[in-house]
Protein backbone atom coordinates (compact mmCIF):
# COMPACT_ATOMS: atom_id res chain seq x y z
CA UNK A 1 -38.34 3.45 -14.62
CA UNK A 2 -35.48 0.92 -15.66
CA UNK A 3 -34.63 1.07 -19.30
CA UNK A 4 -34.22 -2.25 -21.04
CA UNK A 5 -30.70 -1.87 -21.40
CA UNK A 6 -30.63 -1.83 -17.64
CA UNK A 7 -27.98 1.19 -17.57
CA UNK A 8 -29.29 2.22 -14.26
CA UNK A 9 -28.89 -1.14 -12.19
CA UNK A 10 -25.35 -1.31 -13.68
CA UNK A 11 -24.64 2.30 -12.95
CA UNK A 12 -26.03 1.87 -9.24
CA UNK A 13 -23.73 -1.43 -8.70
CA UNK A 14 -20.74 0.47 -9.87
CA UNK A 15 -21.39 3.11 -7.27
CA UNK A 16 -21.96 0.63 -4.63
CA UNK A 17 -18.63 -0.67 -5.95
CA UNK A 18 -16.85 2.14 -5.37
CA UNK A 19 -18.41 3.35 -1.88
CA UNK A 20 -17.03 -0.17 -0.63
CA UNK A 21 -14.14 0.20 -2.20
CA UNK A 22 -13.69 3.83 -0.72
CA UNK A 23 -14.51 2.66 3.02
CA UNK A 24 -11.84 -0.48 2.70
CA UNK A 25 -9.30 1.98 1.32
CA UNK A 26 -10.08 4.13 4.30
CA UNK A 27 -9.87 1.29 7.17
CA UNK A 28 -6.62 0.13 5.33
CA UNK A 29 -4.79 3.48 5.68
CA UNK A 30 -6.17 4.05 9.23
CA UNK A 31 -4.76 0.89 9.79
CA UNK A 32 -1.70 1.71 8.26
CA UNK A 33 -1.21 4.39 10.51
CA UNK A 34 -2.24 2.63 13.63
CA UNK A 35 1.30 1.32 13.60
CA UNK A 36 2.69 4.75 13.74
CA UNK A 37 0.61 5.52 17.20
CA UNK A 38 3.93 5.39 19.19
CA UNK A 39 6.07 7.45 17.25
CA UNK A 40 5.05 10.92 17.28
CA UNK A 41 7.07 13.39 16.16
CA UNK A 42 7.85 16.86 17.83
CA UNK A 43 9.03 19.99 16.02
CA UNK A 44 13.03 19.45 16.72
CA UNK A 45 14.41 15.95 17.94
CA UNK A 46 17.25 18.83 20.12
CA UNK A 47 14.22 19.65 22.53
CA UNK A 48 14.17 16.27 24.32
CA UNK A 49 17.52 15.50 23.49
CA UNK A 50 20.84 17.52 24.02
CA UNK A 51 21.86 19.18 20.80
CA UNK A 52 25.35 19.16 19.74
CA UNK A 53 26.22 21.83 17.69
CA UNK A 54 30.11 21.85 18.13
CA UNK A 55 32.07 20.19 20.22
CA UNK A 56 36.54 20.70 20.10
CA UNK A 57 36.66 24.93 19.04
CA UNK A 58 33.47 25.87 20.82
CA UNK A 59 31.58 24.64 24.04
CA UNK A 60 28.57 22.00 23.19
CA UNK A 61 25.18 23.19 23.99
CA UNK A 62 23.72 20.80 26.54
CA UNK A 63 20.10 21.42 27.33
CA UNK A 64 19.35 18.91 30.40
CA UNK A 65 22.45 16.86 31.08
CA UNK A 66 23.63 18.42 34.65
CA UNK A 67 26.17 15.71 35.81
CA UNK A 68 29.76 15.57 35.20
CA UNK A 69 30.41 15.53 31.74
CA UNK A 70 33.23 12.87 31.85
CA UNK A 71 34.02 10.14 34.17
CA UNK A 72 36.93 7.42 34.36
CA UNK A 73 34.76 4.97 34.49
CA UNK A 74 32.82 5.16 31.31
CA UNK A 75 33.12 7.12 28.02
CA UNK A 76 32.52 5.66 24.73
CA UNK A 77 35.86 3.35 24.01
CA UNK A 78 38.33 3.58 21.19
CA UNK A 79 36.55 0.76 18.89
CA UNK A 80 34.98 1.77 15.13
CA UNK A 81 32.41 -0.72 14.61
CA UNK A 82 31.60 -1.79 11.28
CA UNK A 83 29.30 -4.70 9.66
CA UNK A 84 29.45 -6.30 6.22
CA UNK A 85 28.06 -9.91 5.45
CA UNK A 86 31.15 -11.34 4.92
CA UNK A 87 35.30 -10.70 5.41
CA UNK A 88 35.50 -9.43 1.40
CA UNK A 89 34.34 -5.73 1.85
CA UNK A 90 34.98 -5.44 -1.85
CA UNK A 91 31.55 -7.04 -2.81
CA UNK A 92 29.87 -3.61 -0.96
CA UNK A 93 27.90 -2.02 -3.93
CA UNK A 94 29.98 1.03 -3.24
CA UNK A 95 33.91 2.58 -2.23
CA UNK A 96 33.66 1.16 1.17
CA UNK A 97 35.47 3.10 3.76
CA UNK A 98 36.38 0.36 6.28
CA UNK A 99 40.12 1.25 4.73
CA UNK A 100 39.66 4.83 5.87
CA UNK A 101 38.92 4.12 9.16
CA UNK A 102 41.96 1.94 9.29
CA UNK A 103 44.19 4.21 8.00
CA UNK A 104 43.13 7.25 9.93
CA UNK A 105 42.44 5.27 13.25
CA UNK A 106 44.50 2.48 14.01
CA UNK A 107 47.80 4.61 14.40
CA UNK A 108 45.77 6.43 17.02
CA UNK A 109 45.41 3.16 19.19
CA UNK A 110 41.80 2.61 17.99
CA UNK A 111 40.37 -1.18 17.76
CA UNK A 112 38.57 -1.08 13.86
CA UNK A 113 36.44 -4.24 13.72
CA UNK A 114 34.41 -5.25 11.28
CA UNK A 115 31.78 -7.31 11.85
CA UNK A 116 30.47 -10.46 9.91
CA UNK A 117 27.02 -12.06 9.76
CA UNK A 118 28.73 -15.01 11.61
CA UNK A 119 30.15 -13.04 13.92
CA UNK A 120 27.31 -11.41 15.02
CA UNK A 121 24.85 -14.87 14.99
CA UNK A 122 27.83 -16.05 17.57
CA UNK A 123 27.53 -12.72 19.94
CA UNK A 124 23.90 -12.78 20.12
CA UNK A 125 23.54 -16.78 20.72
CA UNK A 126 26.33 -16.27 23.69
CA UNK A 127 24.96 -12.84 24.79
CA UNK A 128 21.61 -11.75 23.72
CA UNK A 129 19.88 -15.30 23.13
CA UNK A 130 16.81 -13.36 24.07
CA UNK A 131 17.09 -11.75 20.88
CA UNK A 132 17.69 -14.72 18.83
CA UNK A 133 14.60 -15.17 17.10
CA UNK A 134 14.17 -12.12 16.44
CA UNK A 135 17.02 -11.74 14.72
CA UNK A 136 16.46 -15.13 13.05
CA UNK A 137 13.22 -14.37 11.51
CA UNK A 138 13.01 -11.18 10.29
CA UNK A 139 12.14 -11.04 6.61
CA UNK A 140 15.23 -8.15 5.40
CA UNK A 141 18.70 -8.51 6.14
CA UNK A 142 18.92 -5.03 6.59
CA UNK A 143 16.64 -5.32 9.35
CA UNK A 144 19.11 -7.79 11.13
CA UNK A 145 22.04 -5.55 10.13
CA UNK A 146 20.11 -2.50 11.97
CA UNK A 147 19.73 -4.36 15.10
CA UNK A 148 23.24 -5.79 14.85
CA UNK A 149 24.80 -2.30 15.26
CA UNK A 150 23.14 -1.64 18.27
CA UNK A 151 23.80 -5.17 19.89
CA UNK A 152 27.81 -5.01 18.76
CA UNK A 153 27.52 -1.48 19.59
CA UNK A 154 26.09 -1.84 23.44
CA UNK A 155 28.45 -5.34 23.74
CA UNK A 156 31.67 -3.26 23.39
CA UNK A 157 30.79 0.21 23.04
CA UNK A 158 32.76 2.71 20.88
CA UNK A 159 31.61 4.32 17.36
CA UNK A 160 29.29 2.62 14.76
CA UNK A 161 29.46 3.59 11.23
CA UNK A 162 28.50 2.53 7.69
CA UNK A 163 30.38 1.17 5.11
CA UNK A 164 29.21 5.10 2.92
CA UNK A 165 30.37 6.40 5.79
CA UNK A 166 33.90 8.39 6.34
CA UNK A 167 36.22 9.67 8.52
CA UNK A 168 36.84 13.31 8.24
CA UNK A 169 37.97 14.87 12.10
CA UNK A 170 39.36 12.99 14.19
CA UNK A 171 39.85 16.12 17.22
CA UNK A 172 35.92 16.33 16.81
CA UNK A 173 35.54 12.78 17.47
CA UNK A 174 37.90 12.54 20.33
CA UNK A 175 35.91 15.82 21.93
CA UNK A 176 32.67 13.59 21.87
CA UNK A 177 33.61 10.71 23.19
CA UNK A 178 35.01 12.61 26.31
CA UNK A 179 31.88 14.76 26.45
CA UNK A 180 30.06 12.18 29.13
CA UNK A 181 27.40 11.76 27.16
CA UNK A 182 26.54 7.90 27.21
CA UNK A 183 25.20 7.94 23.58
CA UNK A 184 25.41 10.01 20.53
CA UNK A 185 23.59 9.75 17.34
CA UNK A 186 23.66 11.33 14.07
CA UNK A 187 20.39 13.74 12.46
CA UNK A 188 18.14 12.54 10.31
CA UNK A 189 15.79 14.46 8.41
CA UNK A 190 17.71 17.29 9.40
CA UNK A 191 17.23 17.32 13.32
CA UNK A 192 13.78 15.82 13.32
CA UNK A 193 14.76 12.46 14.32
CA UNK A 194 18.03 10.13 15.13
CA UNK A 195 19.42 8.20 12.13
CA UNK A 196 21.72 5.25 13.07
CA UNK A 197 24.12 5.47 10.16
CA UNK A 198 26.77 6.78 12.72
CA UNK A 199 26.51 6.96 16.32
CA UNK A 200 28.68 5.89 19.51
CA UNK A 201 28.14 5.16 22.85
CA UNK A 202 29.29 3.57 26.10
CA UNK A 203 29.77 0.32 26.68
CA UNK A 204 26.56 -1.84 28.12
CA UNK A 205 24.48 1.75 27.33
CA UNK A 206 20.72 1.38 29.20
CA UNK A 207 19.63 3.44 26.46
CA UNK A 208 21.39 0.97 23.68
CA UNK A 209 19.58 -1.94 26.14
CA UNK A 210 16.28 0.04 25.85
CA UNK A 211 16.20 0.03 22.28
CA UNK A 212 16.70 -3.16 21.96
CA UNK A 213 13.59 -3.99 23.70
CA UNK A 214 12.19 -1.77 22.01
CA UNK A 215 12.95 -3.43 18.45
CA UNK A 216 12.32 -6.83 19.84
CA UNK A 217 8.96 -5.41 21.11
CA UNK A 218 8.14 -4.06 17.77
CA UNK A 219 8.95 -7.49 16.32
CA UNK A 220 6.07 -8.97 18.48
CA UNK A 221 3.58 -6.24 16.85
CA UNK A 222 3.66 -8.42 13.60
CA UNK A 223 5.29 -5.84 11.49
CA UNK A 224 4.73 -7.40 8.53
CA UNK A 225 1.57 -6.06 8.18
CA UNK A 226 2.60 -2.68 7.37
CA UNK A 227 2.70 -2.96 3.26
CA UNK A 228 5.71 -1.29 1.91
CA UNK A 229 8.75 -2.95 2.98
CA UNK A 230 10.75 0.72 3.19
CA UNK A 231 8.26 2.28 5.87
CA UNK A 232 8.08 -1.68 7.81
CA UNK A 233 12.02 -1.44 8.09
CA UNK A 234 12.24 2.05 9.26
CA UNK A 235 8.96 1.54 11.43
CA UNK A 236 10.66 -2.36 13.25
CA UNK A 237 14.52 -1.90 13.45
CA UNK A 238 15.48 1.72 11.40
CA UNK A 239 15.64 5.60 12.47
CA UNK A 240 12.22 5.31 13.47
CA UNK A 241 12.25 3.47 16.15
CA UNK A 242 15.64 4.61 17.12
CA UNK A 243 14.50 7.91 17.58
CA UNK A 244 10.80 6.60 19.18
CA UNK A 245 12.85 5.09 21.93
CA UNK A 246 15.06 8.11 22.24
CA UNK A 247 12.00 9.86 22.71
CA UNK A 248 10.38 7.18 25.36
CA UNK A 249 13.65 6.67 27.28
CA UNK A 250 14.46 10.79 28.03
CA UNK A 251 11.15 11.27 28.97
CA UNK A 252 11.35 8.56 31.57
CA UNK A 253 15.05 9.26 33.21
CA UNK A 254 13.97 13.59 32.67
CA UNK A 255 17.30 15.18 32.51
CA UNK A 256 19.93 12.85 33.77
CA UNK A 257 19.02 11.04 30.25
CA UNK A 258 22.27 11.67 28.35
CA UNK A 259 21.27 11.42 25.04
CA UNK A 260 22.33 13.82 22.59
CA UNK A 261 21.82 14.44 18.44
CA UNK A 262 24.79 16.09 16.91
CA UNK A 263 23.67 19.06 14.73
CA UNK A 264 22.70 18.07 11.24
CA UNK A 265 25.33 21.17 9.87
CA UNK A 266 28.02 20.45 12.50
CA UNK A 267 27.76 16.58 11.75
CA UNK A 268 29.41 16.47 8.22
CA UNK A 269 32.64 18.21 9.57
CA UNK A 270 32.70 15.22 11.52
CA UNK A 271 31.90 12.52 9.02
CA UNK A 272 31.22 12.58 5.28
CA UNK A 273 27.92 10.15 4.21
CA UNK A 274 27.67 8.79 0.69
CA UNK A 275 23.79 7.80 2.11
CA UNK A 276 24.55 4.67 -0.50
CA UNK A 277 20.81 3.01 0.32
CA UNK A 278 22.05 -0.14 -1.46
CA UNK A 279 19.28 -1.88 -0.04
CA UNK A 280 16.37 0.20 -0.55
CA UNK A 281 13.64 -1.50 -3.08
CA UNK A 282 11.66 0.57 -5.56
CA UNK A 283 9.85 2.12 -2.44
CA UNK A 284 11.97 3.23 -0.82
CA UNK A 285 14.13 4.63 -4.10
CA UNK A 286 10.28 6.37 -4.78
CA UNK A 287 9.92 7.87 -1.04
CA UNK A 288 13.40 9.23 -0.99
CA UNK A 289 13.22 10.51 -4.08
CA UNK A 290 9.97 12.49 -3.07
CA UNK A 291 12.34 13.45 0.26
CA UNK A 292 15.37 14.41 -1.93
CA UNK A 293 12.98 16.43 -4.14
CA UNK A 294 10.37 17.48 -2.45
CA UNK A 295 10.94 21.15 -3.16
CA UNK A 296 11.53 20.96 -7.02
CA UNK A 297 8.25 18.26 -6.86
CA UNK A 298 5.77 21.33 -4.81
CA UNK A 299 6.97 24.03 -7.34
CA UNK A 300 6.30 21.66 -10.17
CA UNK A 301 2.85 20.57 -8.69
CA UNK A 302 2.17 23.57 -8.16
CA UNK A 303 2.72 24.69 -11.56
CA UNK A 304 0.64 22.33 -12.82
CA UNK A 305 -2.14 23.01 -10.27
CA UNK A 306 -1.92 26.70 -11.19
CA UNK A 307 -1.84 26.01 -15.17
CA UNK A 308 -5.06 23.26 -15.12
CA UNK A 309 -6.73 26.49 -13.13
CA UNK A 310 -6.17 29.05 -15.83
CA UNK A 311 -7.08 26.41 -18.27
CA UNK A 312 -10.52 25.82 -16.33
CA UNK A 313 -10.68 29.99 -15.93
CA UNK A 314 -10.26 30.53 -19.40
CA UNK A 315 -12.88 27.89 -20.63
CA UNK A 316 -15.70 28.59 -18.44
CA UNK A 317 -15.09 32.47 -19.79
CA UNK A 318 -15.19 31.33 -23.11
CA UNK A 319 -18.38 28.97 -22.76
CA UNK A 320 -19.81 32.14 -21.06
CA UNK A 321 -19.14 34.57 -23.60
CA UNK A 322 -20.37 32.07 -26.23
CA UNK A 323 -23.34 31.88 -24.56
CA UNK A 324 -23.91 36.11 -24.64
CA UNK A 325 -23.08 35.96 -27.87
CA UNK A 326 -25.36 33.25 -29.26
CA UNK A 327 -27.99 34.36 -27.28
CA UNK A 328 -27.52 38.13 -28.73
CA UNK A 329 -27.89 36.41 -32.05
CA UNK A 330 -30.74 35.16 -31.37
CA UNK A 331 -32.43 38.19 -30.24
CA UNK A 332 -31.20 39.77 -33.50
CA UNK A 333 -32.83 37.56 -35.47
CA UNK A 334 -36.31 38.08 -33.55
C-alpha cells in the first residue's frame, strides 16, 4: 500500500533517477575511452623502439636497427629549434633557456632558431598548406605549438627543445646525431611512451611526415569531444599521439624503422627539464599532481582505507558485545 505522504512513489522515482543516471555515466566514460582505442600501451615503449641508454662513453643498445648507423647523406643537422609566440622570450612564464642554447651552441657552428607564431603560419601556408586548417582551428595554442615542432622540425631537421629545457652535454648530443638513427625522442612517463619536449631528427623524416598525418587525422576525429582539455591535447597533438604513431609506424617498416627513445636515466645527463607546464589548466595541474604523487596519494589512501576498516571492525564488535551483554541482562532478570 502507498502511504498518503506518498514516500514510496518519491523513493521509487529517485531510484529510477539514479539507475539512468548510472547507465549515462557509464555510456559517457565508455565513450570517453573509445577515443583511446588506438593508443594502447605496451609494458616498455624500448621494445618496439631502440632504447638508448648511453651513447659517447659506452656503445648504444640498438634492438632492431641493422643498417649502417651513419650515412653522409643524412643525420640530424646542426639546427636547435625553438618556438615562442613572439621575438620577446622574456614574456615566457619561466628562465627561458633559448640564451643557453646560444651560448653553448652557436660557437660550435650550430644554427639556434627560434621560431615565432608568424613564422610558422608562413612555413605551413608555403609548405604544409595541407595542414592549414588544422592548424588554424584548433581550440589551444598549445595544440598548434605541438604540431609546430614537428612541422619546423621535419622542414629543416636538427634538435627541438622547450623553452624549460637546457643544455647540459654537448659530446652526448653530437654522439646522437651521428648515431643514424633518423629520429630520437625523449621518455615520458619514464620509458612508457615518447614525450616531445626534446627530440631531433633528420631532415624531411617519414616518421616526422607520419605523425603529422597522424595529428591531422586525429583532428578529423572531432577531438573536442573528449571533456577535459588536458587528456584532448595529449590525446590530438601531445605525447600521446607521438608515441601512438611511433608505435603504428615501427610496426609497419619492422626493423629498418629507426626510431629510438633515449633512456629516461641517461636522458637528464643530456638535457636538464624544468617540465614548466605553463599551459596546463586546473586539469591538467590535478592529473599531474596525482602523477607526481601518486605514491605518497596510495600510502595515504591506503591509510585511510585501512583506518575506516578498523573503525567498522571495532564497531560491529562493540554492537556485538552489547548485544551479549544486554541480552545476559535480560536473562538475569528472568
Amino acid at each position: 500500500m502507498f502511504s498518503p505522504s506518498g514516500t514510496r512513489p518519491a523513493t521509487g522515482s529517485l531510484k529510477l533517477l539514479a539507475i539512468i543516471g548510472a547507465i549515462f555515466t557509464t555510456g559517457f566514460i565508455i565513450y570517453q575511452i573509445s577515443f583511446l582505442h588506438a593508443f594502447v600501451l605496451p609494458s616498455n615503449i624500448s621494445e618496439p623502439l631502440d632504447a638508448l641508454r648511453s651513447c659517447h662513453r659506452h656503445k648504444p643498445t640498438l634492438n632492431h636497427y641493422k643498417g649502417p648507423r651513419s650515412s653522409s647523406k643524412s643525420g640530424v643537422p646542426n639546427i636547435i629549434h625553438q618556438i615562442w609566440k613572439t621575438s620577446n622570450v622574456s614574456e615566457y612564464s619561466d628562465q627561458p633557456s633559448h640564451r643557453s642554447w646560444q651560448a653553448v651552441y652557436q660557437p660550435l657552428n650550430y644554427t639556434v632558431k627560434l621560431w615565432t607564431d608568424d613564422g610558422i603560419l608562413d612555413l605551413i601556408r608555403v609548405k604544409y598548406p595541407w595542414l592549414l586548417s588544422t592548424y588554424v582551428n584548433y581550440p589551444h595554442n598549445i595544440q598548434r605549438a605541438d604540431l609546430a615542432r614537428l612541422v619546423v622540425v621535419h622542414a629543416e631537421g636538427g634538435v627541438y627543445a622547450d623553452l624549460d629545457v637546457y643544455p647540459r652535454s654537448v659530446e652526448e648530443l653530437q654522439c646522437f646525431q651521428r648515431l643514424g638513427m633518423q629520429a630520437i625522442f625523449a621518455p615520458t612517463a619514464g620509458t612508457m611512451g615518447v614525450s616531445n619536449h626534446f627530440f631531433m631528427a633528420e631532415k624531411e623524416s617519414p616518421f616526422l611526415r607520419w605523425a603529422l598525418d597522424e595529428a591531422k587525422r586525429r583532428a578529423g576525429l572531432n577531438s573536442n569531444q573528449i571533456v577535459l582539455p588536458y587528456l584532448r591535447v595529449f590525446w590530438s597533438t601531445g605525447p600521446m599521439m607521438v608515441t601512438a604513431a611511433a608505435l603504428q609506424y615501427a610496426a609497419v617498416r619492422g626493423e629498418n624503422h629507426r626510431l629510438a627513445v633515449i633512456d629516461d636515466r641517461f636522458v637528464r645527463t643530456l638535457v636538464g627539464h624544468a617540465a614548466g607546464r605553463s599551459w596546463h589548466g586546473a586539469d591538467g595541474q590535478f592529473l599531474n599532481f596525482i602523477g607526481d604523487y601518486h605514491k605518497a596519494i596510495g600510502l595515504g589512501f591506503g591509510a585511510i582505507v585501512l583506518f575506516a576498516l578498523i573503525v567498522v571492525v571495532t564497531r560491529l564488535v562493540y554492537i556485538r558485545r552489547r548485544n551479549r551483554d544486554s541480552a545476559e541482562y535480560k536473562l538475569y532478570l528472568h
